[in-house]
C-alpha atoms as a PDB file:
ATOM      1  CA  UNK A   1       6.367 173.056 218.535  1.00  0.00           C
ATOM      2  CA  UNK A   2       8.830 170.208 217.316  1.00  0.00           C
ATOM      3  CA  UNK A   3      11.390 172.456 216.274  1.00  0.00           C
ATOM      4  CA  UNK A   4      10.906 173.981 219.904  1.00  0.00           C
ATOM      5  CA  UNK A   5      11.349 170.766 222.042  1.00  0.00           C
ATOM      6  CA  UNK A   6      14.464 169.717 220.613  1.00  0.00           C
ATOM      7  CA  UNK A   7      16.105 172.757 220.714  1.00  0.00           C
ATOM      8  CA  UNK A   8      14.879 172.812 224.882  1.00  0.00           C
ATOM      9  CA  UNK A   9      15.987 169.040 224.805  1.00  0.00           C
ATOM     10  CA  UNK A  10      19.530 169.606 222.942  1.00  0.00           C
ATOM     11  CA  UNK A  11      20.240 172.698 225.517  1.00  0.00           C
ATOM     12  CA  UNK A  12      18.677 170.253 228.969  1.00  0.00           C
ATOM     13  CA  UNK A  13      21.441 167.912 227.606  1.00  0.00           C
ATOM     14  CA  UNK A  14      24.023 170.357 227.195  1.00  0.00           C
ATOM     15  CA  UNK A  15      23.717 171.975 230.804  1.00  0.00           C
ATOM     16  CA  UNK A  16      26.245 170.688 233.475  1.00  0.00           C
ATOM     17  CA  UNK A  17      24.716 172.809 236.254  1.00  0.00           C
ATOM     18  CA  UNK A  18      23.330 170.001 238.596  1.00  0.00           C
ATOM     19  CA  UNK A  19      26.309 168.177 237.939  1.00  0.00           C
ATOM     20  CA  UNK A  20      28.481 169.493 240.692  1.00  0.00           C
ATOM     21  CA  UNK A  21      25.491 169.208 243.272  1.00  0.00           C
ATOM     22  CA  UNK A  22      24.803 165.597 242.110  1.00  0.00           C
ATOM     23  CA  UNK A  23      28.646 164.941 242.757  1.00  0.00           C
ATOM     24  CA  UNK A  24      28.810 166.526 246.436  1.00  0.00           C
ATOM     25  CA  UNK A  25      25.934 164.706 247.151  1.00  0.00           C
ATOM     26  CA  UNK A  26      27.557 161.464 246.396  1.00  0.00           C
ATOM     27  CA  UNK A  27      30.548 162.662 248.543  1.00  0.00           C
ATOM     28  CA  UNK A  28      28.001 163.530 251.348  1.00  0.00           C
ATOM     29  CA  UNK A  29      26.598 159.939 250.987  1.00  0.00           C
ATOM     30  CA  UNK A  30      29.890 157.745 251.166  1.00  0.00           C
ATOM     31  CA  UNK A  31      30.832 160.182 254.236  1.00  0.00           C
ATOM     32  CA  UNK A  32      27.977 159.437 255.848  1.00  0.00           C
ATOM     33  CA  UNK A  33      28.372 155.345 255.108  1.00  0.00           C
ATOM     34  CA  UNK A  34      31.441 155.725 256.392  1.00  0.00           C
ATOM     35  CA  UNK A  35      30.485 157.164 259.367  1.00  0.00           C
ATOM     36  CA  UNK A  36      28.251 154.685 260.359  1.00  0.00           C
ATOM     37  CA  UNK A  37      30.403 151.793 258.996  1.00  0.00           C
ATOM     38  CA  UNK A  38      33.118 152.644 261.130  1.00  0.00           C
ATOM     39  CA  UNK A  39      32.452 155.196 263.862  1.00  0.00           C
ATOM     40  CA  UNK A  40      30.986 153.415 267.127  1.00  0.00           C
ATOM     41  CA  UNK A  41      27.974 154.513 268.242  1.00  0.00           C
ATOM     42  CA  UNK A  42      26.600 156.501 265.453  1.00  0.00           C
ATOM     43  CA  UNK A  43      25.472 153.090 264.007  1.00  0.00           C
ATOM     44  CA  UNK A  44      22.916 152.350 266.824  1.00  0.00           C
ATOM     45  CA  UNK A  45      21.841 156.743 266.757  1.00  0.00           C
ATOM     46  CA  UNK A  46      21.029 156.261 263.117  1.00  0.00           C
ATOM     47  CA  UNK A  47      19.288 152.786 263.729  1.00  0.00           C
ATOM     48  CA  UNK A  48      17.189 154.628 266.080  1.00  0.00           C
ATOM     49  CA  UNK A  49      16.264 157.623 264.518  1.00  0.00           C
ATOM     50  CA  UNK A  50      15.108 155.271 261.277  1.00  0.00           C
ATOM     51  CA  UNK A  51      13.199 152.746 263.597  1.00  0.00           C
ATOM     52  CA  UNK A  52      11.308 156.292 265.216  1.00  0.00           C
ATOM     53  CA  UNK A  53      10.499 157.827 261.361  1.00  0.00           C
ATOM     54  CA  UNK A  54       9.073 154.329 260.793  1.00  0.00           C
ATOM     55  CA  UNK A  55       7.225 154.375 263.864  1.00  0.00           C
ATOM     56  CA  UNK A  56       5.632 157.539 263.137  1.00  0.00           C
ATOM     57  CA  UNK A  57       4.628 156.404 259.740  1.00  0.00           C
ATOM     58  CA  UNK A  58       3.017 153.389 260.439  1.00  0.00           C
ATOM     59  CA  UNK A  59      -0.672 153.368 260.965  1.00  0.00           C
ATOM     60  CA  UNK A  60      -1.550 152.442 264.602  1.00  0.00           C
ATOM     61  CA  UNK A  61      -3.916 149.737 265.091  1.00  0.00           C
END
């Protein structure tokens, strides 16, 4: 079973697969901080849209 587990853990290491998805989702992320850094409007869309998730998760009284 040893013998097994590193062999799973030496080819785990060895894939690069994700890699490209992890790296377009960083892109996707400063696009999107950039978007609300800069672009009127979106700021105060996004502020809502968080404050209404967080409304609907919070346990009424």
């Amino acid at each position: 079973m040893n013998i097994q587990f590193k062999q799973w853990w030496g080819e785990f290491l060895r894939d690069e697969e994700g890699a490209s998805g992890i790296e377009y989702a960083l892109i996707a992320a400063m696009v999107a901080i950039a978007l609300v850094a800069f672009v009127p409007g979106i700021n105060t869309a996004v502020t809502t849209i968080f404050q209404g998730i967080q409304d609907a998760l919070t346990p009424g009284p």
